[in-house]
N, C-alpha and C. Protein backbone atom coordinates (compact mmCIF):
# COMPACT_ATOMS: atom_id res chain seq x y z
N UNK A 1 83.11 121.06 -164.80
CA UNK A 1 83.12 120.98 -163.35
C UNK A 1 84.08 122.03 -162.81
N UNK A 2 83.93 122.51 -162.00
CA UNK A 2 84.79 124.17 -161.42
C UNK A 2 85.23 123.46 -160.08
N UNK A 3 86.85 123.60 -160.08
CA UNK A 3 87.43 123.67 -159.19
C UNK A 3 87.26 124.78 -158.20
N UNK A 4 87.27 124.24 -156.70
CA UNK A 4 87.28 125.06 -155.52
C UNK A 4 88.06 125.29 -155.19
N UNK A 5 89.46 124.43 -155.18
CA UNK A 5 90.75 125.38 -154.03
C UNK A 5 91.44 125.61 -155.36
N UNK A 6 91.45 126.39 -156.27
CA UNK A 6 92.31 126.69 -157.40
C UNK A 6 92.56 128.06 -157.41
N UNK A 7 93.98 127.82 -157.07
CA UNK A 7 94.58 129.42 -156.68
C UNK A 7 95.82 129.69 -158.12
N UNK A 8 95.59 130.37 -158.03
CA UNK A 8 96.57 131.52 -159.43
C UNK A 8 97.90 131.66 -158.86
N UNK A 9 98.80 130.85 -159.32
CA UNK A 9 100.46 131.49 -158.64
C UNK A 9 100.74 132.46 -159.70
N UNK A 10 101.69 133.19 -159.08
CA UNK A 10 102.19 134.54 -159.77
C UNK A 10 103.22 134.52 -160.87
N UNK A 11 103.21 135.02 -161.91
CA UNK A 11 104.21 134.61 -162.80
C UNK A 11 105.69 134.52 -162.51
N UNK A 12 106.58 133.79 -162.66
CA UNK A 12 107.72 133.72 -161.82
C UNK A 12 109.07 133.31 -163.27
N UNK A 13 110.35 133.88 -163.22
CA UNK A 13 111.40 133.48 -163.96
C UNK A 13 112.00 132.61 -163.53
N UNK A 14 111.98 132.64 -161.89
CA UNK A 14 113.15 131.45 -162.00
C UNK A 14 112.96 130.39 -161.93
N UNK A 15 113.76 128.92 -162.24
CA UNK A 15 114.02 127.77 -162.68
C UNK A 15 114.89 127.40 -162.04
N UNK A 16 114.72 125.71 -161.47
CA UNK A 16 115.33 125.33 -159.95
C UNK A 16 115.76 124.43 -160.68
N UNK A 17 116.57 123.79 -160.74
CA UNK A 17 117.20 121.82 -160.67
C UNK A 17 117.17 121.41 -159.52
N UNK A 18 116.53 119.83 -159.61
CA UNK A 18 116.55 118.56 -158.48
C UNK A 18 117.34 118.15 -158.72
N UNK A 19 118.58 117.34 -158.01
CA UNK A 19 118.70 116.06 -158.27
C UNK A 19 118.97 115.23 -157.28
N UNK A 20 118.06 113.75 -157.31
CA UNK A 20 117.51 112.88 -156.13
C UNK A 20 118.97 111.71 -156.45
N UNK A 21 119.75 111.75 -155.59
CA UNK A 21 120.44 110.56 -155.42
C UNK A 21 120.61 109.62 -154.24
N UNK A 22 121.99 109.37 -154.02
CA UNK A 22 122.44 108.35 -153.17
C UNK A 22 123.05 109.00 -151.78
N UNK A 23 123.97 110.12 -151.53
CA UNK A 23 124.66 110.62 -151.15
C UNK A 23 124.03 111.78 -150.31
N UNK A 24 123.13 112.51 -150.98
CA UNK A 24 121.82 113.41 -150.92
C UNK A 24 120.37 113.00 -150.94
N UNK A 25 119.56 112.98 -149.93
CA UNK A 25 118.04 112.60 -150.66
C UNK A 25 117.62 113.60 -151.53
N UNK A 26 118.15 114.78 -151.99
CA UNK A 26 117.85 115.30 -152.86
C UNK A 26 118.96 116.52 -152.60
N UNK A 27 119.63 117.57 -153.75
CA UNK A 27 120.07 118.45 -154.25
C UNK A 27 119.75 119.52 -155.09
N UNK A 28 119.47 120.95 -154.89
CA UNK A 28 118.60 121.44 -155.78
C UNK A 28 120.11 122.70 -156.53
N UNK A 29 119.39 123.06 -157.61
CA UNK A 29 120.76 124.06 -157.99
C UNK A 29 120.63 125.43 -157.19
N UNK A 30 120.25 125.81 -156.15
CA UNK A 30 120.50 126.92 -155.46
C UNK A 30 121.42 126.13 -154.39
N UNK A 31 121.91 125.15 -154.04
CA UNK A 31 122.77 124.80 -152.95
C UNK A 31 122.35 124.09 -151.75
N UNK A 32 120.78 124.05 -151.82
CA UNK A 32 119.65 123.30 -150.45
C UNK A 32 120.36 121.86 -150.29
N UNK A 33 120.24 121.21 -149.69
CA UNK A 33 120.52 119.88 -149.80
C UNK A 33 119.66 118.81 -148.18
N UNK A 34 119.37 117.80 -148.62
CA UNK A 34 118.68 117.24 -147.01
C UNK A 34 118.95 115.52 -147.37
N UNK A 35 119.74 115.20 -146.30
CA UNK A 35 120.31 113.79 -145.97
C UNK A 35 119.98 112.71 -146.16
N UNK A 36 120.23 112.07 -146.58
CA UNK A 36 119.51 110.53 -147.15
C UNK A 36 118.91 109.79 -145.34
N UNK A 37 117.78 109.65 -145.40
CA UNK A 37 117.45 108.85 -144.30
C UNK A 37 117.98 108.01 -143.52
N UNK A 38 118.53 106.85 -144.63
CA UNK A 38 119.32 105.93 -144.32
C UNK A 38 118.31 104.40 -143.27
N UNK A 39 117.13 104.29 -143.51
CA UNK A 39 116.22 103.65 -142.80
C UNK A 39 117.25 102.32 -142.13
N UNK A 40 117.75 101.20 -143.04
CA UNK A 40 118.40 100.43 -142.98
C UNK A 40 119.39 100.83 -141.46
N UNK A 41 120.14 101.55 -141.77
CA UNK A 41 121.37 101.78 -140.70
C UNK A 41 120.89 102.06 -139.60
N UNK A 42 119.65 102.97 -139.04
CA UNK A 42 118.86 103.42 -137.99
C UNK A 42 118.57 102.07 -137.71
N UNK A 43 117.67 100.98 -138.37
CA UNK A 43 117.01 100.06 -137.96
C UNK A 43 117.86 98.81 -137.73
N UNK A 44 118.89 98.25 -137.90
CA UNK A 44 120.17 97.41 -137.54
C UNK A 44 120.14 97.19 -136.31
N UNK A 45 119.82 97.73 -135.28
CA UNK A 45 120.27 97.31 -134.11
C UNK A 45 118.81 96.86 -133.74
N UNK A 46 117.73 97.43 -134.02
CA UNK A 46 116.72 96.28 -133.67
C UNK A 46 116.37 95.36 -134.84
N UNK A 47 117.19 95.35 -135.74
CA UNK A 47 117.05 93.80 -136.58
C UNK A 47 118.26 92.82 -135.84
N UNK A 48 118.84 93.22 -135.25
CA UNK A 48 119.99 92.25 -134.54
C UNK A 48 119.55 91.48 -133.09
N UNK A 49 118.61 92.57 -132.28
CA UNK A 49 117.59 91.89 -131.38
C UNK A 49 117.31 90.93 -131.65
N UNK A 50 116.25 91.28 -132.58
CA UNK A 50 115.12 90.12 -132.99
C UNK A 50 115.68 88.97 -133.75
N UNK A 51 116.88 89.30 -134.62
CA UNK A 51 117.24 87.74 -135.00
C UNK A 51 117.89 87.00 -133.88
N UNK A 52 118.49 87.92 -132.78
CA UNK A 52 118.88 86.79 -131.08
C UNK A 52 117.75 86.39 -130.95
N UNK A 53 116.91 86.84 -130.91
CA UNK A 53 115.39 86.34 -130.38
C UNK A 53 114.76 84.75 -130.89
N UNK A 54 114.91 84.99 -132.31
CA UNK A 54 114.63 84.35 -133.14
C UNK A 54 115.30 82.62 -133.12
N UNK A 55 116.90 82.98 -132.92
CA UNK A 55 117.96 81.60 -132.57
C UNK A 55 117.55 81.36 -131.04
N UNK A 56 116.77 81.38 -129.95
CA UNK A 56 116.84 81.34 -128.76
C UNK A 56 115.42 80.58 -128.83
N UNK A 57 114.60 80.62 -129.93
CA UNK A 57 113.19 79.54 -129.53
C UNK A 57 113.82 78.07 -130.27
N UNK A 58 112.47 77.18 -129.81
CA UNK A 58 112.73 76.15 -130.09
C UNK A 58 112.47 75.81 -131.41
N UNK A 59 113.08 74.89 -132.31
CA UNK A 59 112.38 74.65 -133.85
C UNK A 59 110.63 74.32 -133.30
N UNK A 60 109.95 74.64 -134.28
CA UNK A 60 108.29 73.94 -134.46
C UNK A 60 107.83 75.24 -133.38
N UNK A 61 108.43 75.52 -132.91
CA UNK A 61 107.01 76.13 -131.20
C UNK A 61 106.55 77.20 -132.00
N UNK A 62 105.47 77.82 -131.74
CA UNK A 62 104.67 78.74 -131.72
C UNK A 62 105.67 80.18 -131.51
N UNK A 63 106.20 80.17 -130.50
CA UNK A 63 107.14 81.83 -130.45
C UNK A 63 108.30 81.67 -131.08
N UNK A 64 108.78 80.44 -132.20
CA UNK A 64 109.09 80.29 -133.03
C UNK A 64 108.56 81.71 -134.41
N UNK A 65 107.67 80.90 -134.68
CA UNK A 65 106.60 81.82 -135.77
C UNK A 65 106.17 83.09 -135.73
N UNK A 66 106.38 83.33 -134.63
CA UNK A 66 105.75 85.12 -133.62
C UNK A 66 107.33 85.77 -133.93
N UNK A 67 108.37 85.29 -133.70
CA UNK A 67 109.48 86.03 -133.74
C UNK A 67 110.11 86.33 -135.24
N UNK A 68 109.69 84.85 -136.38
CA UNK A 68 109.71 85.02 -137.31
C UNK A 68 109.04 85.89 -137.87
N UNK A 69 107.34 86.43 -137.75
CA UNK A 69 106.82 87.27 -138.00
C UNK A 69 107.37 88.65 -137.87
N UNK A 70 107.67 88.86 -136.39
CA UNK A 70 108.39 90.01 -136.10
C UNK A 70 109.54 90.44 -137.00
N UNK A 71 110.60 89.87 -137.31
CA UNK A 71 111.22 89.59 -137.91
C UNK A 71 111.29 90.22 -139.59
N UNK A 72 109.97 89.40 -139.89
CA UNK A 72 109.65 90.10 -140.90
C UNK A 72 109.66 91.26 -141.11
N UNK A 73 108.22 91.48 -140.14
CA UNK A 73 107.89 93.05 -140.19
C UNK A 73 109.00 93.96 -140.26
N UNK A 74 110.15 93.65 -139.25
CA UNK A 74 111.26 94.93 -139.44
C UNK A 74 111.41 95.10 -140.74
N UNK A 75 112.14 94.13 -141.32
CA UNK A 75 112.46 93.95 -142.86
C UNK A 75 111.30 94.90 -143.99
N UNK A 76 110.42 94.16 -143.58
CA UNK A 76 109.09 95.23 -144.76
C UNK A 76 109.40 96.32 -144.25
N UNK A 77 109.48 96.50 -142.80
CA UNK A 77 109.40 98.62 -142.82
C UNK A 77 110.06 99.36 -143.11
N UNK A 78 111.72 98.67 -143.33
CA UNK A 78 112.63 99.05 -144.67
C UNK A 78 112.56 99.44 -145.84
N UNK A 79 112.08 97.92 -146.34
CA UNK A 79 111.72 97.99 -147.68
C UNK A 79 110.97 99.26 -147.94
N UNK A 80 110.16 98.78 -147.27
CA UNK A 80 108.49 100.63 -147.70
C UNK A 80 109.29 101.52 -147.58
């Protein structure tokens, strides 16, 4: 089967190091470097909303469960 977008890179010497940590979202050995995201710390102040939100319904009600949901969701879009 023959590839269509298959392009020829040019022969090349040099040789890069990554390295993906904590401090850096990544470090390469020429000196590049680009900032850890930090999703968590950005997203804190609307996870602090929504858990006021959350203590302000009634046990059992319905916008009970809607805020819990919400709730959630922040949390998963962290996680991912």
């Amino acid at each position: 089967m023959e590839q269509l977008n298959k392009q020829d890179a040019p022969p090349t010497t040099s040789e890069i190091g990554v390295d993906l940590g904590l401090e850096y979202f990544y470090y390469d050995s020429n000196g590049n470097h680009k900032e850890n995201p930090r999703y968590l710390r950005s997203s804190e102040k609307d996870i602090k909303r929504v858990q006021r939100n959350i203590y302000k319904k009634k046990n059992g009600s319905i916008g009970l469960k809607k805020a819990r949901g919400i709730h959630a969701r922040k949390h998963l879009r962290i996680a991912r």
